[in-house]
C-alpha atoms as a PDB file:
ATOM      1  CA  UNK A   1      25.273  81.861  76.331  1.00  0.00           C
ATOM      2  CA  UNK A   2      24.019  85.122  76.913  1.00  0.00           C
ATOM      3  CA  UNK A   3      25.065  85.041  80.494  1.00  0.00           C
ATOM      4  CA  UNK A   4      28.471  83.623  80.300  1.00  0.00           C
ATOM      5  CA  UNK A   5      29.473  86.096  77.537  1.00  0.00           C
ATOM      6  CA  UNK A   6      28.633  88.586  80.131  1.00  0.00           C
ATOM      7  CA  UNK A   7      30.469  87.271  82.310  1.00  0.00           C
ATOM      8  CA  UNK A   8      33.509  86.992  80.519  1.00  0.00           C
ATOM      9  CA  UNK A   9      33.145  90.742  79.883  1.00  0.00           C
ATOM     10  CA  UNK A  10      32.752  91.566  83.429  1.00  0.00           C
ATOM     11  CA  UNK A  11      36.252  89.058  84.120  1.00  0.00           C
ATOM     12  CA  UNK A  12      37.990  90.661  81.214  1.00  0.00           C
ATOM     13  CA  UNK A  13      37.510  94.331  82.362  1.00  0.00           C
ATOM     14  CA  UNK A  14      38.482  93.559  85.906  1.00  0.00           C
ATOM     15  CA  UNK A  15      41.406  91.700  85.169  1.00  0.00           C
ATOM     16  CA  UNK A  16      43.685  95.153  83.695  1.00  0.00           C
ATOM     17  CA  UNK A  17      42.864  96.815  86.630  1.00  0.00           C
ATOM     18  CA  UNK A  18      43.730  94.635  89.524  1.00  0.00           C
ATOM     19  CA  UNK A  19      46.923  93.898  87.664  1.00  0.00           C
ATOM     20  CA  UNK A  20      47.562  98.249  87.868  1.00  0.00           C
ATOM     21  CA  UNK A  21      47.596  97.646  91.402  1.00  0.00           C
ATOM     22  CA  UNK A  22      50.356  95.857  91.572  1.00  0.00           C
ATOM     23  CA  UNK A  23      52.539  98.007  89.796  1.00  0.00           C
ATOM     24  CA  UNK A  24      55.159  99.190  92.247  1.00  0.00           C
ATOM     25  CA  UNK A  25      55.595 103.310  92.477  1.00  0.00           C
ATOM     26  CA  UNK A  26      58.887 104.682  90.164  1.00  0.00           C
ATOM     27  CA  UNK A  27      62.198 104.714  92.521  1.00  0.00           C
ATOM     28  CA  UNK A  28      62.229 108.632  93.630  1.00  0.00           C
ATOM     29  CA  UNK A  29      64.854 110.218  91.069  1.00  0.00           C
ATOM     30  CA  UNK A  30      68.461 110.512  92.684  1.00  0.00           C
ATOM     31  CA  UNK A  31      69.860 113.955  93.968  1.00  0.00           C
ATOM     32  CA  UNK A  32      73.346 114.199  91.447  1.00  0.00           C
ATOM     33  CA  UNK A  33      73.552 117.764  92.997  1.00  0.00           C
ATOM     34  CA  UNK A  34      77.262 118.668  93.668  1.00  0.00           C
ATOM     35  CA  UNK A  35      78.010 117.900  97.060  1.00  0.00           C
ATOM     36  CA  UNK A  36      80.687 119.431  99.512  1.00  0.00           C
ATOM     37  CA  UNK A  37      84.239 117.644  99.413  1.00  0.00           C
ATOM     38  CA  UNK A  38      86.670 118.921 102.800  1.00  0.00           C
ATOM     39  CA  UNK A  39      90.474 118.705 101.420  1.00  0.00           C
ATOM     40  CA  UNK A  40      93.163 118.238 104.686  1.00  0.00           C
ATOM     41  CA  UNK A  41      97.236 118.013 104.341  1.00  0.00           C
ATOM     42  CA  UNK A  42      99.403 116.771 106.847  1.00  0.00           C
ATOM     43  CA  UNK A  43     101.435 120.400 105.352  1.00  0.00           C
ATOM     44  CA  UNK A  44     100.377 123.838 104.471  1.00  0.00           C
ATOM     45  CA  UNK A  45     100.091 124.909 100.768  1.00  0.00           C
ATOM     46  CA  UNK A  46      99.322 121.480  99.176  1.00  0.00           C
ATOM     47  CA  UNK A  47      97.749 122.711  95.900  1.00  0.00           C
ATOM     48  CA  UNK A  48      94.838 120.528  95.005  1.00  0.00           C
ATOM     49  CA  UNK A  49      94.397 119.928  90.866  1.00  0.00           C
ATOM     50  CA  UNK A  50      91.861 117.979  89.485  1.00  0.00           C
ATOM     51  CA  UNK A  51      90.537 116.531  86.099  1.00  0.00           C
ATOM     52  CA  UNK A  52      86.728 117.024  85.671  1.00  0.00           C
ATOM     53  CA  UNK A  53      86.370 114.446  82.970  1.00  0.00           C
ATOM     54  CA  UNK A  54      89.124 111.484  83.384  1.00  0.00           C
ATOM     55  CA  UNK A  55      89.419 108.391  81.190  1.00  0.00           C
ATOM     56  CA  UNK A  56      88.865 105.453  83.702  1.00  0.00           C
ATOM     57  CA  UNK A  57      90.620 102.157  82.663  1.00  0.00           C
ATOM     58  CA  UNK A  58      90.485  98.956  84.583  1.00  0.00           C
ATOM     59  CA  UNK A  59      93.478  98.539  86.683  1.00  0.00           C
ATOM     60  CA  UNK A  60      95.382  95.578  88.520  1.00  0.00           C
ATOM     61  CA  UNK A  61      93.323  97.058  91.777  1.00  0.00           C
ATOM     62  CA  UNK A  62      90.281  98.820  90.270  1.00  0.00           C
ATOM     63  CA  UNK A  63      90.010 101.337  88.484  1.00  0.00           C
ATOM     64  CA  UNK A  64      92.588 103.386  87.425  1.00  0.00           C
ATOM     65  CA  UNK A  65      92.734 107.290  85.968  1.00  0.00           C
ATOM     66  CA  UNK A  66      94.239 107.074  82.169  1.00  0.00           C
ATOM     67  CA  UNK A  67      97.403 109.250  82.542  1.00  0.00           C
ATOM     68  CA  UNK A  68      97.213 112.795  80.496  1.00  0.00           C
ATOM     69  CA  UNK A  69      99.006 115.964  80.563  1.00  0.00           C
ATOM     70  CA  UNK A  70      99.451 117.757  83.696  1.00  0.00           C
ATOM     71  CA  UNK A  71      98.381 121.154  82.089  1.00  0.00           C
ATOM     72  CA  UNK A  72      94.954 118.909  82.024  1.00  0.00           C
ATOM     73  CA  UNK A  73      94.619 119.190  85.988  1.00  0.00           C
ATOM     74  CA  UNK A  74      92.938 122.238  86.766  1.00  0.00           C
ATOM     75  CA  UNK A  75      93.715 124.308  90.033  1.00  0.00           C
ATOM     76  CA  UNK A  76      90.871 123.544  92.210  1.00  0.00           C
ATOM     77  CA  UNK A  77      92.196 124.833  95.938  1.00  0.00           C
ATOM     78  CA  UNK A  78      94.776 124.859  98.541  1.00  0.00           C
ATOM     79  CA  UNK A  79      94.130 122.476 101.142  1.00  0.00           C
ATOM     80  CA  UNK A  80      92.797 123.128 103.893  1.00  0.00           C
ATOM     81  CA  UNK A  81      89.590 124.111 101.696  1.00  0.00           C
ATOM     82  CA  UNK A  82      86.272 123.144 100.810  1.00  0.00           C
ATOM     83  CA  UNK A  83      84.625 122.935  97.379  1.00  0.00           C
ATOM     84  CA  UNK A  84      81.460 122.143  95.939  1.00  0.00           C
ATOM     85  CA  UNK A  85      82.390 119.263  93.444  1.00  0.00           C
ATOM     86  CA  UNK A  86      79.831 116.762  91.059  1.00  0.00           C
ATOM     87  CA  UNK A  87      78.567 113.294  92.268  1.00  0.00           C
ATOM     88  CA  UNK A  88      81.018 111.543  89.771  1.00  0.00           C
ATOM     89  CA  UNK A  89      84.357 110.364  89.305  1.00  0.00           C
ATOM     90  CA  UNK A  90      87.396 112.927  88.961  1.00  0.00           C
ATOM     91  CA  UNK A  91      90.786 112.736  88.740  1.00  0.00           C
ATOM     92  CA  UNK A  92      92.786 113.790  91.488  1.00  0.00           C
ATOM     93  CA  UNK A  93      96.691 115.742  91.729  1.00  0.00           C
ATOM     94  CA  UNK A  94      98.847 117.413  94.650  1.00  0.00           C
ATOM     95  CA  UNK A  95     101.515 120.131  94.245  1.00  0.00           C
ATOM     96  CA  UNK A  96     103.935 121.713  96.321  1.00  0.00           C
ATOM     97  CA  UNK A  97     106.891 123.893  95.613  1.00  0.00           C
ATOM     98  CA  UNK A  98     106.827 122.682  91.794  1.00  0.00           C
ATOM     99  CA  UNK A  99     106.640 119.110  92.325  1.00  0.00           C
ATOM    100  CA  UNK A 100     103.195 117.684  91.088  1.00  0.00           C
ATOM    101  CA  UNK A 101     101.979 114.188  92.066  1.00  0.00           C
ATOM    102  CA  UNK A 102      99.322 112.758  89.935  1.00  0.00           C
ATOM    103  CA  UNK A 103      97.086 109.884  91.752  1.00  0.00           C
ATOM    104  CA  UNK A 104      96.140 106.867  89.595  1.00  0.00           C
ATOM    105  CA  UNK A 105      93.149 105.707  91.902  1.00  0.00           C
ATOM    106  CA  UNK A 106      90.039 108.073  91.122  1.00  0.00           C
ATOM    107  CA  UNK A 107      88.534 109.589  93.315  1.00  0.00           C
ATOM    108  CA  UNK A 108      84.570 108.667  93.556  1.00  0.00           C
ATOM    109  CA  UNK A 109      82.144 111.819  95.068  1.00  0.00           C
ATOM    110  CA  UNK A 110      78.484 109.935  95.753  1.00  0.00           C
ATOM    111  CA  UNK A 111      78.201 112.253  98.811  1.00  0.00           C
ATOM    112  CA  UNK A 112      80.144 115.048 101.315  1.00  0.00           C
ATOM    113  CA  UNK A 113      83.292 113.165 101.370  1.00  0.00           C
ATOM    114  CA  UNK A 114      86.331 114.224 103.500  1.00  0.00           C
ATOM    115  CA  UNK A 115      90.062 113.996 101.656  1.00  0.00           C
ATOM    116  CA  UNK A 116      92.789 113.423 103.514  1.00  0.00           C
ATOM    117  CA  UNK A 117      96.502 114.250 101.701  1.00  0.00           C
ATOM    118  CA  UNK A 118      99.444 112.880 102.653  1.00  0.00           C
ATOM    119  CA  UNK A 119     102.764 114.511 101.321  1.00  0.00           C
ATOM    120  CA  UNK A 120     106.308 112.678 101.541  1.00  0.00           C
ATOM    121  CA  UNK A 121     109.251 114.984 101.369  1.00  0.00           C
ATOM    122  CA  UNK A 122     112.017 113.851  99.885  1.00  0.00           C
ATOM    123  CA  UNK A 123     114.146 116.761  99.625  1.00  0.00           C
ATOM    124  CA  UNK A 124     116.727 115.007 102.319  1.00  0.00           C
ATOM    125  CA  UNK A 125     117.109 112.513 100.161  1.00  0.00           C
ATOM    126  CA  UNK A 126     117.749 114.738  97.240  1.00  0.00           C
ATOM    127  CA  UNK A 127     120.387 116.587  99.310  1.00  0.00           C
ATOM    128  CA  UNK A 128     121.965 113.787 100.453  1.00  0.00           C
ATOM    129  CA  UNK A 129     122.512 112.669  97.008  1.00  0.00           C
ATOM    130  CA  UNK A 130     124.196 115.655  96.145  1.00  0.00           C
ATOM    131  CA  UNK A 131     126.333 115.457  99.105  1.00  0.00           C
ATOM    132  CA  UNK A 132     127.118 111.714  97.713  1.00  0.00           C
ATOM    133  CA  UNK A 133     127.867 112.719  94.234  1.00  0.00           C
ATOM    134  CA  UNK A 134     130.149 115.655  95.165  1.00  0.00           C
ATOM    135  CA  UNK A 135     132.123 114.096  98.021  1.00  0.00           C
ATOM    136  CA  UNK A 136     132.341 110.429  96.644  1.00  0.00           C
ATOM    137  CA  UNK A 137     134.019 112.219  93.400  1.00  0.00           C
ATOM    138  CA  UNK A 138     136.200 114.489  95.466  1.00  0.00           C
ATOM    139  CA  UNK A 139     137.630 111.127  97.265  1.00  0.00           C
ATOM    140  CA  UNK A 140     137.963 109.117  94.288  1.00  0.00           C
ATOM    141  CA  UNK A 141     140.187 111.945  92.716  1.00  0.00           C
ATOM    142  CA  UNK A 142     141.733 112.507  95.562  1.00  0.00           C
ATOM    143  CA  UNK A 143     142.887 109.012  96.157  1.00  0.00           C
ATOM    144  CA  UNK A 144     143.932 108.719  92.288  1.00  0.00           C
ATOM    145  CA  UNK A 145     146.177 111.294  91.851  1.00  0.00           C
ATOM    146  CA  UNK A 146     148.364 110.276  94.921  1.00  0.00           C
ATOM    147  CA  UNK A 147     148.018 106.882  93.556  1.00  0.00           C
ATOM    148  CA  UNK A 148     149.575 107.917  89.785  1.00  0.00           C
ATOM    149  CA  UNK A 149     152.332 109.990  91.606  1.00  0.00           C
ATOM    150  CA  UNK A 150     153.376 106.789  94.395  1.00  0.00           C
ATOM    151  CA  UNK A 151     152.627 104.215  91.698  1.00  0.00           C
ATOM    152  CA  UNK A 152     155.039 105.201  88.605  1.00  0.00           C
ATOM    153  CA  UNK A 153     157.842 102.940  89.678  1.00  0.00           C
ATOM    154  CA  UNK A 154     155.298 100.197  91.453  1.00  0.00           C
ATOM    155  CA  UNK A 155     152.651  99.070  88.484  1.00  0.00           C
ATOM    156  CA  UNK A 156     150.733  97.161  91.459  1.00  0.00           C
ATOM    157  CA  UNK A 157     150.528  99.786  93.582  1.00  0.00           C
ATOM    158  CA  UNK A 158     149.052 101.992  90.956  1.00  0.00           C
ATOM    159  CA  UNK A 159     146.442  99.752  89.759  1.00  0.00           C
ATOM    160  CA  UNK A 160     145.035  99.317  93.315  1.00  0.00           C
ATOM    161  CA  UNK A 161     145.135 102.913  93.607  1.00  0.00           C
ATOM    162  CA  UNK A 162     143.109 103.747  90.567  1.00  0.00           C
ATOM    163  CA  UNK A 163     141.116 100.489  90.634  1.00  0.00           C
ATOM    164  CA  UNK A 164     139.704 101.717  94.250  1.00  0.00           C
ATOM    165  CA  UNK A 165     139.388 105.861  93.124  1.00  0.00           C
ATOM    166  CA  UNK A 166     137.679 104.430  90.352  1.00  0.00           C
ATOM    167  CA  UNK A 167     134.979 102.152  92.184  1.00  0.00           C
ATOM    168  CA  UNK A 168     134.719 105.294  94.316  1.00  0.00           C
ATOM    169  CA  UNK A 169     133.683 108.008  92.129  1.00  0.00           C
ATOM    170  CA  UNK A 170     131.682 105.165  89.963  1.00  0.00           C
ATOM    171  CA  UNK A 171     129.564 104.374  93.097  1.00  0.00           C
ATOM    172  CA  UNK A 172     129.080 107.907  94.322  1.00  0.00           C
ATOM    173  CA  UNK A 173     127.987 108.743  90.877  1.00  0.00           C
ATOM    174  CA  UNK A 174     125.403 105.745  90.020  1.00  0.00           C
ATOM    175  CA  UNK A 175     124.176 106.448  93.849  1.00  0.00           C
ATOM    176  CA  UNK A 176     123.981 110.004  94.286  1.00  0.00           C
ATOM    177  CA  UNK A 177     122.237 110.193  90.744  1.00  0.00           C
ATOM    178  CA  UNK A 178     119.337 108.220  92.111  1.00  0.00           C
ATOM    179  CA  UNK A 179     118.671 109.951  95.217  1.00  0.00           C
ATOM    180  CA  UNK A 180     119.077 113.167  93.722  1.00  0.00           C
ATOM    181  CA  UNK A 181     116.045 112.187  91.219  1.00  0.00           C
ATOM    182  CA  UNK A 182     113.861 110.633  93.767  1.00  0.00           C
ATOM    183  CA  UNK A 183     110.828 112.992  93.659  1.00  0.00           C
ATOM    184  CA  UNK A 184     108.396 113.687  96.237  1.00  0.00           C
ATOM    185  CA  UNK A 185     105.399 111.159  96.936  1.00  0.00           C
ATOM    186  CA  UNK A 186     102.002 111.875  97.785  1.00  0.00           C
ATOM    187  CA  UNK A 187      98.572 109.837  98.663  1.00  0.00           C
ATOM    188  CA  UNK A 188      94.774 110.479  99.381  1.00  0.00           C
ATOM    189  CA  UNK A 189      92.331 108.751 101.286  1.00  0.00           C
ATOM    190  CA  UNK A 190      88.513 109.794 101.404  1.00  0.00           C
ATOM    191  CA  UNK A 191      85.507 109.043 103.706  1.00  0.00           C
ATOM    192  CA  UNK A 192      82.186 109.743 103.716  1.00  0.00           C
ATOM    193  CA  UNK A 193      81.561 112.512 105.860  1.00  0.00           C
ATOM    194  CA  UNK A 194      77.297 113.549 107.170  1.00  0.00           C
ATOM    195  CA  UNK A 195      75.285 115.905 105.043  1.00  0.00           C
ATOM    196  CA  UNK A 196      74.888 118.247 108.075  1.00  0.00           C
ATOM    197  CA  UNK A 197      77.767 120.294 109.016  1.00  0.00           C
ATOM    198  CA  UNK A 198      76.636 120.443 112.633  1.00  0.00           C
ATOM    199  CA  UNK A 199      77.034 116.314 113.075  1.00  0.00           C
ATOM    200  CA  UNK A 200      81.206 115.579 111.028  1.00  0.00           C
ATOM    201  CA  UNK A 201      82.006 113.419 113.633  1.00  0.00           C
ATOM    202  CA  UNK A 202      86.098 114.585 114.167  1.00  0.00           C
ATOM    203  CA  UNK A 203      87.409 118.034 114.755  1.00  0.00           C
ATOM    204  CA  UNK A 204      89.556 117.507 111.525  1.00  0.00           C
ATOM    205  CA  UNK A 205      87.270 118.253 109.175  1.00  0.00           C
ATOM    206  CA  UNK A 206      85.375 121.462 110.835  1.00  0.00           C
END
């Protein structure tokens, strides 16, 4: 009895340690240092805003930034620039000539990312809306007035007359009103660019 007690001891103080050697080494900590984000426009002076902190809600296609105030976004650069920005999500906005664009999709920093912004003028489409709404009401009362003055002794006459001025400013009004509010677009897309400078693989982001 003596013996196998013994050995039972011997067993029993062998067994913790051959089970420490299995233990696999702790995962080396991850590097949440801010990393360098490249911001290009396809035209000079986009400003870039940004929300440090956004409220992400699920979306239709992923994630989505909850909407907020646009006093929220913070000034962060004019593209072309390069800032220093957290490994997290932030919310992303464009502005030029006092038309702001806020993104829905975040945009996610887990490394040196490149930004690409797209702007879509619309200000020809504004101005032709204008040109609508003046010119299609000019017509229309043009064409009525002749219409009231030929059509006093002909009642059929002057309800074609009016009936067409009328569908003519009506239609110059509804559709110059909606081009003249169509506001500029914008859009982002980011890539994952290499942590040395000396190896970004296109011209377009040195």
């Amino acid at each position: 009895m003596t013996r196998l007690a013994a050995l039972l001891i011997v067993v029993g103080a062998a067994a913790p340690a051959a089970a420490q050697t299995t233990v696999p080494d702790p995962p080396p900590g991850v590097d949440l240092r801010p990393v360098n984000v490249r911001f290009r426009g396809n035209v000079e002076g986009l400003r870039v805003r940004y929300l440090a902190d956004p409220v992400l809600d699920e979306g239709t296609d992923g994630l989505v930034v909850r909407r907020v105030a646009p006093t929220r976004y913070e000034q962060l650069c004019v593209a072309p620039c390069d800032r220093d920005l957290p490994q997290t999500h932030v919310g992303l906005a464009v502005e030029r000539e006092g038309h702001l664009v806020r993104f829905e999709a975040p945009l996610g920093v887990d490394g040196p990312t490149g930004v690409t912004l797209t702007w879509e003028d619309n200000s020809g489409l504004r101005l032709a809306g204008i040109l609508t709404l003046a010119i299609g009401s000019a017509l229309g009362v043009g064409l009525a007035v002749p219409s009231l003055v030929v059509g006093l002794d002909d009642p059929v006459v002057l309800g074609a007359g009016l009936g067409i001025a009328s569908a003519l400013i009506v239609g110059s009004v509804v559709v110059g009103v909606l081009l003249a509010l169509i506001d500029d677009g914008a859009s982002f897309e980011a890539v994952p660019l290499p942590g040395d400078a000396s190896g970004v693989f296109s011209t377009e982001w040195r």
